[in-house]
PDB file of N, CA and C in Angstrom:
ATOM      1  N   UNK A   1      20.014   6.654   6.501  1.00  0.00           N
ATOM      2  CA  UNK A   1      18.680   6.249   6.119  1.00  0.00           C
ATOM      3  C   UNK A   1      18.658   4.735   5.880  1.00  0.00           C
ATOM      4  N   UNK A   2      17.521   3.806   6.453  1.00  0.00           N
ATOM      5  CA  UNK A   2      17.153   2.534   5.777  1.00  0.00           C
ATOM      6  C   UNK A   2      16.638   2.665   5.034  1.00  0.00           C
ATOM      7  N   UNK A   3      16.827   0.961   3.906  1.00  0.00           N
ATOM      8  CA  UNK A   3      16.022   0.700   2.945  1.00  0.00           C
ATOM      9  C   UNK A   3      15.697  -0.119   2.444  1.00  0.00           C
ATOM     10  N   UNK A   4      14.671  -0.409   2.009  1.00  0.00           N
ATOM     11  CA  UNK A   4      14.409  -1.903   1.604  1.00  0.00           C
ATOM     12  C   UNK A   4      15.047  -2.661   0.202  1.00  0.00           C
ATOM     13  N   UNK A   5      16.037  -3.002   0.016  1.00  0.00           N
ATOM     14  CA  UNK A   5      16.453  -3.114  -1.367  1.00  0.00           C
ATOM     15  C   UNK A   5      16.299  -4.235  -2.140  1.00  0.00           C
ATOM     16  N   UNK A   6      16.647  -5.018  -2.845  1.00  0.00           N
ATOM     17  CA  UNK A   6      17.625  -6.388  -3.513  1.00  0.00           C
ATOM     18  C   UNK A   6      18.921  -6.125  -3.209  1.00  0.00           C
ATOM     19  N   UNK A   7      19.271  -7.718  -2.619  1.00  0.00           N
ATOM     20  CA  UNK A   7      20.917  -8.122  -2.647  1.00  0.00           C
ATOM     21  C   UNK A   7      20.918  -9.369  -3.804  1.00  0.00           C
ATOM     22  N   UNK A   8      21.494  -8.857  -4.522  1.00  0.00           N
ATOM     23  CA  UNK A   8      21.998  -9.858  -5.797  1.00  0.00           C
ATOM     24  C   UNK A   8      22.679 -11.287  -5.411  1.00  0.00           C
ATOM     25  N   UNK A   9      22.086 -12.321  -5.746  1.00  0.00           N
ATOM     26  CA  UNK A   9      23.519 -13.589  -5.321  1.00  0.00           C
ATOM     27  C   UNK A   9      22.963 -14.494  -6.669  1.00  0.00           C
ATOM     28  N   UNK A  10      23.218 -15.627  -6.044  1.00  0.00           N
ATOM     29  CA  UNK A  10      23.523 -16.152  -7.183  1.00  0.00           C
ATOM     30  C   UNK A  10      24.600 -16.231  -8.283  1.00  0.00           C
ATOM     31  N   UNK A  11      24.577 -17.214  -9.103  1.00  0.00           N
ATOM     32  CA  UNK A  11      25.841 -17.278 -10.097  1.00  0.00           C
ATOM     33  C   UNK A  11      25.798 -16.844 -11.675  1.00  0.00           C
ATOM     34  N   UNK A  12      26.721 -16.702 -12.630  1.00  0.00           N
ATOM     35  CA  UNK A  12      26.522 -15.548 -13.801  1.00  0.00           C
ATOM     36  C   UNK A  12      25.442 -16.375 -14.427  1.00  0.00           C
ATOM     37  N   UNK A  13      24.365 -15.747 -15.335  1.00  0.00           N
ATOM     38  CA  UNK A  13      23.362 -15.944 -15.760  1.00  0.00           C
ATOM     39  C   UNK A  13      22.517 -16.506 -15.002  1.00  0.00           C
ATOM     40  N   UNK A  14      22.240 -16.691 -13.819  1.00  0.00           N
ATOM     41  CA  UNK A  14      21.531 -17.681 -12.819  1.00  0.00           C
ATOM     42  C   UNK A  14      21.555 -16.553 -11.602  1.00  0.00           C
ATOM     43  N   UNK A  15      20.464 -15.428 -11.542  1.00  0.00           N
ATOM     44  CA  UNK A  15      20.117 -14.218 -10.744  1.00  0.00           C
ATOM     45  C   UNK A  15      19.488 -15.150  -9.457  1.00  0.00           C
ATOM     46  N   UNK A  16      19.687 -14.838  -8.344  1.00  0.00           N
ATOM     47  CA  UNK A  16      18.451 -14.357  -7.147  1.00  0.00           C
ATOM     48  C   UNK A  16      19.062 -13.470  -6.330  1.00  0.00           C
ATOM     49  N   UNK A  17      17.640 -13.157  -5.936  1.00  0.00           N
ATOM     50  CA  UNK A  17      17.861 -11.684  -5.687  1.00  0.00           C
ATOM     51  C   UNK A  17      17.585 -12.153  -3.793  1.00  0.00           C
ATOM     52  N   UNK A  18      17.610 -11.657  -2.544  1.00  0.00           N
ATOM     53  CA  UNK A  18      17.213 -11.501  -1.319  1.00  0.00           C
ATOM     54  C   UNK A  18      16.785 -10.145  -1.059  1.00  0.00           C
ATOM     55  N   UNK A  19      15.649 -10.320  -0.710  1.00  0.00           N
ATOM     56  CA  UNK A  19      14.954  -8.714  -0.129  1.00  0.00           C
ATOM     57  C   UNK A  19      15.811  -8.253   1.060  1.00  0.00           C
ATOM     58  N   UNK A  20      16.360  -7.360   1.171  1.00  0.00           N
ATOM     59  CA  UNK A  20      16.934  -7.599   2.726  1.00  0.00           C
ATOM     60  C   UNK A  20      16.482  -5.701   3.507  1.00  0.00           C
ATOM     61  N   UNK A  21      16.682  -5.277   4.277  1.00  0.00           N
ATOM     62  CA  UNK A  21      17.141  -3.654   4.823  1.00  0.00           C
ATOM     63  C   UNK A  21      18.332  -3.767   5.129  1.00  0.00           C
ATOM     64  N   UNK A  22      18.702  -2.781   4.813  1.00  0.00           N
ATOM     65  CA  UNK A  22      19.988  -2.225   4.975  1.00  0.00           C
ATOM     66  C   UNK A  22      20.285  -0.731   4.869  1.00  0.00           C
ATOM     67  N   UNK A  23      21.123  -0.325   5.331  1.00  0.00           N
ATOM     68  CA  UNK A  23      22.202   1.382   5.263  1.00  0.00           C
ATOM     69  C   UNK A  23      21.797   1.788   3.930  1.00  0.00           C
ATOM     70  N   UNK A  24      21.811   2.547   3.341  1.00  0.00           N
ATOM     71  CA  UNK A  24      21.873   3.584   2.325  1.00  0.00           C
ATOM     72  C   UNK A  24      22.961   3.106   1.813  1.00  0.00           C
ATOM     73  N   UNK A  25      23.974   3.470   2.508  1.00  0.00           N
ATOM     74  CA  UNK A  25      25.139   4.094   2.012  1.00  0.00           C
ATOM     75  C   UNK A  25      26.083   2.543   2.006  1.00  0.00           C
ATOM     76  N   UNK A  26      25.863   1.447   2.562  1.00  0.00           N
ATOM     77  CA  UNK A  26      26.185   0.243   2.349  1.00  0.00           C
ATOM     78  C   UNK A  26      26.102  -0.324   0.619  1.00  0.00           C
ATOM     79  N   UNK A  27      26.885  -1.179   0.150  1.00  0.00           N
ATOM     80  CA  UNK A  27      27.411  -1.376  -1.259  1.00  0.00           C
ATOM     81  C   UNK A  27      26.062  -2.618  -1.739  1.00  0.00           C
ATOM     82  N   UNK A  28      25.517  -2.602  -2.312  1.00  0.00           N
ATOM     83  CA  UNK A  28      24.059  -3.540  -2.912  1.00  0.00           C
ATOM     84  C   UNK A  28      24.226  -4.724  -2.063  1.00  0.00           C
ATOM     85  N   UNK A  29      25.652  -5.640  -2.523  1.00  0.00           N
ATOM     86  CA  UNK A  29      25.712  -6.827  -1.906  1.00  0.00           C
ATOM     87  C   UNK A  29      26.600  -7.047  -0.527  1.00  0.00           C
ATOM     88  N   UNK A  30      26.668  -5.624   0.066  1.00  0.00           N
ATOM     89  CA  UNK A  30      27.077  -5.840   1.090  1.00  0.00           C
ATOM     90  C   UNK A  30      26.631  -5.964   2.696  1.00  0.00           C
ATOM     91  N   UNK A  31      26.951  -5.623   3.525  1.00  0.00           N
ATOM     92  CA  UNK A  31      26.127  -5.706   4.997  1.00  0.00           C
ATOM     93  C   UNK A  31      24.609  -5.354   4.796  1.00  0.00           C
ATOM     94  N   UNK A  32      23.826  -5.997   5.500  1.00  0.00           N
ATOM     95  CA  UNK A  32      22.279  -5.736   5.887  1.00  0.00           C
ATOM     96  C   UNK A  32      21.837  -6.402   7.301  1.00  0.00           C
ATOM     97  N   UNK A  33      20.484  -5.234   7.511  1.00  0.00           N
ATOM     98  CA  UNK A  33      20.325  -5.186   9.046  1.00  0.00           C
ATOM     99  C   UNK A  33      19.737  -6.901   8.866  1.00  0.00           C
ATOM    100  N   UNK A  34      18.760  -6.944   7.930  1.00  0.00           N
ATOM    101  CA  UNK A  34      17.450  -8.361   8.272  1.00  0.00           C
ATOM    102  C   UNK A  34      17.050  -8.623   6.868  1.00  0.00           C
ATOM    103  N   UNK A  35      16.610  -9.853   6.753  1.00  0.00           N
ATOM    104  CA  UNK A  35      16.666 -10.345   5.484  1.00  0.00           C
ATOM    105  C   UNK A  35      15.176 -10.673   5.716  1.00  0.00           C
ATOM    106  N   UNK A  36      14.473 -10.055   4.710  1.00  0.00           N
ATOM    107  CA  UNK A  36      12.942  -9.961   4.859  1.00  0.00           C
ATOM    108  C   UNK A  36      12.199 -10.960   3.713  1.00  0.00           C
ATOM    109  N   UNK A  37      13.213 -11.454   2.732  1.00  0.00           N
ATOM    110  CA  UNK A  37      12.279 -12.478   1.716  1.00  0.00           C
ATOM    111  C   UNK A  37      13.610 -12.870   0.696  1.00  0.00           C
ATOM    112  N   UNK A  38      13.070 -13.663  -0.611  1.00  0.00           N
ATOM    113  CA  UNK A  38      13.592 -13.455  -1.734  1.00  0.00           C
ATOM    114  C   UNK A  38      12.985 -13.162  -3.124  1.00  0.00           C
ATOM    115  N   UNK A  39      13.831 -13.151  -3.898  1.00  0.00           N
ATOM    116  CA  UNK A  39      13.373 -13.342  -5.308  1.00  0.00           C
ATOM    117  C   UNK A  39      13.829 -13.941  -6.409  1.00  0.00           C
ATOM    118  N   UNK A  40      13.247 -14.923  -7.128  1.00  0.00           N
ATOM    119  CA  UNK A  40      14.393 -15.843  -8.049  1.00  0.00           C
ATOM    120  C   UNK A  40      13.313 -15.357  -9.337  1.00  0.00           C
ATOM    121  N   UNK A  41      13.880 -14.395 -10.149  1.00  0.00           N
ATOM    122  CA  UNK A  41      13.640 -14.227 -11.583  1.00  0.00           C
ATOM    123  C   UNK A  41      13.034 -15.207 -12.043  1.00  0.00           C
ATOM    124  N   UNK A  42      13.911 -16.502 -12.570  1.00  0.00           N
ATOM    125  CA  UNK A  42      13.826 -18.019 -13.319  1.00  0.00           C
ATOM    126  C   UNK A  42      13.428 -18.590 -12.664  1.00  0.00           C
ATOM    127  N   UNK A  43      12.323 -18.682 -11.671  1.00  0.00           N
ATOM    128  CA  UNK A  43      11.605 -19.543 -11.202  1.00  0.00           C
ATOM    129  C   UNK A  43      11.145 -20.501 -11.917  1.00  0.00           C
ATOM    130  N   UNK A  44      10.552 -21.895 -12.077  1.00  0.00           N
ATOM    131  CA  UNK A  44      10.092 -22.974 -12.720  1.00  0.00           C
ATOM    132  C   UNK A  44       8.358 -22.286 -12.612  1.00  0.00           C
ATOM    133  N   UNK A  45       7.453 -23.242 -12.977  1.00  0.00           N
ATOM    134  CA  UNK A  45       6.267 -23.207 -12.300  1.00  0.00           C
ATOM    135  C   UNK A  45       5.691 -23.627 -11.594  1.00  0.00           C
ATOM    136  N   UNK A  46       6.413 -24.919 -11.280  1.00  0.00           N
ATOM    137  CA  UNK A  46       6.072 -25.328  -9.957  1.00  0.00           C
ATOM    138  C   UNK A  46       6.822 -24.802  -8.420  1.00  0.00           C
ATOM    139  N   UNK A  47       7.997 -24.066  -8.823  1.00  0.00           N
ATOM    140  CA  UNK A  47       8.640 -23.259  -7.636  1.00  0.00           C
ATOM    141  C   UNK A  47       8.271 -21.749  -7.615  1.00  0.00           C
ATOM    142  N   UNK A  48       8.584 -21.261  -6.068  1.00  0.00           N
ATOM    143  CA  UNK A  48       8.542 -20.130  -5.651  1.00  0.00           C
ATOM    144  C   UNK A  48       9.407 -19.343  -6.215  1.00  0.00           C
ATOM    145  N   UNK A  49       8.803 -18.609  -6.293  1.00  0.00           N
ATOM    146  CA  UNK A  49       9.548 -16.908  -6.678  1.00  0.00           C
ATOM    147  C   UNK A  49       9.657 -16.049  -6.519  1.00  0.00           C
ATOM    148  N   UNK A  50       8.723 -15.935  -5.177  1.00  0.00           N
ATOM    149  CA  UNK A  50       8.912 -14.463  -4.506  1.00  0.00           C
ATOM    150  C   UNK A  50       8.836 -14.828  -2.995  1.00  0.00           C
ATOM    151  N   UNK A  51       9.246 -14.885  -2.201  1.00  0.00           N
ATOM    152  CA  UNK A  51       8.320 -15.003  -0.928  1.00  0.00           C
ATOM    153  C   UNK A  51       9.010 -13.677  -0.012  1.00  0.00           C
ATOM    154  N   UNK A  52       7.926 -13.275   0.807  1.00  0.00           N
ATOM    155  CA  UNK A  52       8.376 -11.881   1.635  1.00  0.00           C
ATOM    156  C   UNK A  52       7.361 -11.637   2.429  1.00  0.00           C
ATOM    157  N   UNK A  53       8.386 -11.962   3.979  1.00  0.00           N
ATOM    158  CA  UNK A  53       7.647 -12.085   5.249  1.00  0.00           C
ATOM    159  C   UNK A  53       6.606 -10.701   5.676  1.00  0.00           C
ATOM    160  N   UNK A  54       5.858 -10.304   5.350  1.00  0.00           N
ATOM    161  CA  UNK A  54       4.575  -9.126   5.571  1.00  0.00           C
ATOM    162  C   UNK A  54       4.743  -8.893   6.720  1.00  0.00           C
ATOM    163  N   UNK A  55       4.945  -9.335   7.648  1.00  0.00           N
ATOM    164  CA  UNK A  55       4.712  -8.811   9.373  1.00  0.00           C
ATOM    165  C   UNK A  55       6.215  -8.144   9.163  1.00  0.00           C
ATOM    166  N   UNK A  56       7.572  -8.160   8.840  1.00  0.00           N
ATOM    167  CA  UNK A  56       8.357  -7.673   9.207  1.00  0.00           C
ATOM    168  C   UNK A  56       8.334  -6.455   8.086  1.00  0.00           C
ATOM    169  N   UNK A  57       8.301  -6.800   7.081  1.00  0.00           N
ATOM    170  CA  UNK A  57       8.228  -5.498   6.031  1.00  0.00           C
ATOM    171  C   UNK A  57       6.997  -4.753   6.500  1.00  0.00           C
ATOM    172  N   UNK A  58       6.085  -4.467   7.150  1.00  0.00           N
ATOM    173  CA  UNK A  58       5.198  -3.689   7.796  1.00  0.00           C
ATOM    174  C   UNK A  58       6.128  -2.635   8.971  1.00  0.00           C
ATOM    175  N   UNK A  59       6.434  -3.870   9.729  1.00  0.00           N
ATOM    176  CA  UNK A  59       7.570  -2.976  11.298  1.00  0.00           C
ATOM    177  C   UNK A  59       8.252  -2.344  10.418  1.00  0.00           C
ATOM    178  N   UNK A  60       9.659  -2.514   8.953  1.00  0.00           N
ATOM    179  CA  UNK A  60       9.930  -1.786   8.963  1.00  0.00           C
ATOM    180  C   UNK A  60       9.350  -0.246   8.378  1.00  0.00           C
ATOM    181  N   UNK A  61       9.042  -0.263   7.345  1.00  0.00           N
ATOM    182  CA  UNK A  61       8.077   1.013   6.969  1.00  0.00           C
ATOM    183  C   UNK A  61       7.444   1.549   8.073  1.00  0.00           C
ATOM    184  N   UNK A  62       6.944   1.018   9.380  1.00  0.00           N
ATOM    185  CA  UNK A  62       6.941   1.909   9.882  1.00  0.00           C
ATOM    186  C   UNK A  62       7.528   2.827  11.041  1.00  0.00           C
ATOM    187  N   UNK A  63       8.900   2.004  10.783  1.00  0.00           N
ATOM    188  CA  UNK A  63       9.505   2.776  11.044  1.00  0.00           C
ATOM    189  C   UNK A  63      10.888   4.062  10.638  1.00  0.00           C
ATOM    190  N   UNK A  64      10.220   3.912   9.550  1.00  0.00           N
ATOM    191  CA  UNK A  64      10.802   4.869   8.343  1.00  0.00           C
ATOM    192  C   UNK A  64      11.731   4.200   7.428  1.00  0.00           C
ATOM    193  N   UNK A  65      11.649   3.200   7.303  1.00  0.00           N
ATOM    194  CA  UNK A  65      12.521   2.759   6.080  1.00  0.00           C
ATOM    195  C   UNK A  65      11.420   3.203   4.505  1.00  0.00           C
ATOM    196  N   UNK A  66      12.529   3.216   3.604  1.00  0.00           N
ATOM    197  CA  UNK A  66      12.099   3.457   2.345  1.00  0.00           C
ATOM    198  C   UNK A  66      12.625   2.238   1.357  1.00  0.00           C
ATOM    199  N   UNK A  67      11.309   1.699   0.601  1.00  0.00           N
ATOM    200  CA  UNK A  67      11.427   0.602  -0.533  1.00  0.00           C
ATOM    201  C   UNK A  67      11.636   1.143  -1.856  1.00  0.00           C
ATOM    202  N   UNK A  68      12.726   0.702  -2.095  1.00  0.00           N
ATOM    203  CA  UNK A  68      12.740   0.655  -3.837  1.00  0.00           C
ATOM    204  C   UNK A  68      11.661   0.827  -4.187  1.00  0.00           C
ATOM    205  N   UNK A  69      11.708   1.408  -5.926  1.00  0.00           N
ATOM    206  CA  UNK A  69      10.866   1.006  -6.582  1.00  0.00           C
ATOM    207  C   UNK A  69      10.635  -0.446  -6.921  1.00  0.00           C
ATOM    208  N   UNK A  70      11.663  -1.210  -7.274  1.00  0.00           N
ATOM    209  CA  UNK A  70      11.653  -2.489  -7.904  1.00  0.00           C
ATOM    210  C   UNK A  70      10.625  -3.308  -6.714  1.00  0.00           C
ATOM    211  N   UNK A  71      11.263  -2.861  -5.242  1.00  0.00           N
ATOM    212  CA  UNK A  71      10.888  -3.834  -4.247  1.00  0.00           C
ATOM    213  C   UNK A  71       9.304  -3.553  -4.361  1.00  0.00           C
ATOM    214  N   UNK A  72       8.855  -2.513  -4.338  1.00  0.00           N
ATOM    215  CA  UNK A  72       7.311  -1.984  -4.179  1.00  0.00           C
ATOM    216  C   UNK A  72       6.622  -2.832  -5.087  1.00  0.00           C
ATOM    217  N   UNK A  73       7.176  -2.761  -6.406  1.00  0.00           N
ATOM    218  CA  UNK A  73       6.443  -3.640  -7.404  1.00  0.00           C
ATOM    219  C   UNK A  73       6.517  -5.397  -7.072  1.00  0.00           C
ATOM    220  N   UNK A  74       7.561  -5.562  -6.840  1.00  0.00           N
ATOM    221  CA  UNK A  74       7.588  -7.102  -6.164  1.00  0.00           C
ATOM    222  C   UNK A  74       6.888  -7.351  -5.098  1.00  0.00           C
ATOM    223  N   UNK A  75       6.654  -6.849  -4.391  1.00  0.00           N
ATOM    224  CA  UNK A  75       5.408  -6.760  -2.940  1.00  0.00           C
ATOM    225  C   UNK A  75       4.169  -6.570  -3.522  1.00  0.00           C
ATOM    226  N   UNK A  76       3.824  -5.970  -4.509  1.00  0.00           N
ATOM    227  CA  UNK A  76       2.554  -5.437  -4.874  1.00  0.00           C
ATOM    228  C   UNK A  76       2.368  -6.527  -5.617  1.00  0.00           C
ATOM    229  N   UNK A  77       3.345  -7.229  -6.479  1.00  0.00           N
ATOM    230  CA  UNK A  77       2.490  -8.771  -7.376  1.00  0.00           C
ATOM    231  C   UNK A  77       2.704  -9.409  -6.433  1.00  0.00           C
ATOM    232  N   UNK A  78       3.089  -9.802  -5.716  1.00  0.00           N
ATOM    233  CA  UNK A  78       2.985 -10.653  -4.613  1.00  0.00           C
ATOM    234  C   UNK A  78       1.966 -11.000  -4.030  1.00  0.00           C
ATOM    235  N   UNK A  79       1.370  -9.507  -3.480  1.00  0.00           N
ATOM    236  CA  UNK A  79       0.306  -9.717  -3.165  1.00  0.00           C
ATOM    237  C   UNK A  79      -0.767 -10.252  -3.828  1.00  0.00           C
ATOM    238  N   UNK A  80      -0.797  -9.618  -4.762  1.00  0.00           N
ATOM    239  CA  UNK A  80      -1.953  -9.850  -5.871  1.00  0.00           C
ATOM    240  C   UNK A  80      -1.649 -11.405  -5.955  1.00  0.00           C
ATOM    241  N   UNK A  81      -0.746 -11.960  -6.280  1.00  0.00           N
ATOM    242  CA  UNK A  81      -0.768 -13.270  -6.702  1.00  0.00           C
ATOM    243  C   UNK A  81      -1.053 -14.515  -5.501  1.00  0.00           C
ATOM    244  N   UNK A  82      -0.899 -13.562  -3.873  1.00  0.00           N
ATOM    245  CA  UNK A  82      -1.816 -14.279  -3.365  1.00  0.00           C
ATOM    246  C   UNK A  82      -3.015 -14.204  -3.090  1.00  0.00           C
ATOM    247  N   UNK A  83      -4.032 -12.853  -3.154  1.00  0.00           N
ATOM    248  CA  UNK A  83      -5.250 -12.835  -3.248  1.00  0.00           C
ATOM    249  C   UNK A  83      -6.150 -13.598  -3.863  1.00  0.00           C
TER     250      UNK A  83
END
């Protein structure tokens, strides 16, 4: 099964996250098919903090990948915060 997850990077106390798809059964921070955005927790306010390419996270869902919960909610303020 695909899925849309978080890959963790970044250094200790200093999180970002990369939206990526990947295997199921692949280890959080390990192999992924396509790297679809990121996410930096500690963003400033004048920097980005979410960004996530919509045309490719569309192809995949439909073609059966499944999103986290976490990711769903990060797509969903996303949106909102660009409307």
């Amino acid at each position: 099964m695909v899925v849309i997850r978080l890959s963790r990077g970044g250094s200790k106390s200093r999180p970002f996250f990369n939206i990526v798809v990947a295997d199921k059964r692949v280890r959080r921070d390990g192999r992924f098919i396509e790297r679809l955005g990121f996410y930096n927790p500690i963003a400033k306010d004048n920097e980005e903090s979410i960004r996530v390419a919509q045309d490719r996270l569309t192809y995949w869902r439909g073609v059966g990948a499944q999103a986290s919960p976490t990711v769903e909610r990060l797509v969903a303020q996303a949106a909102a915060k660009a409307a």
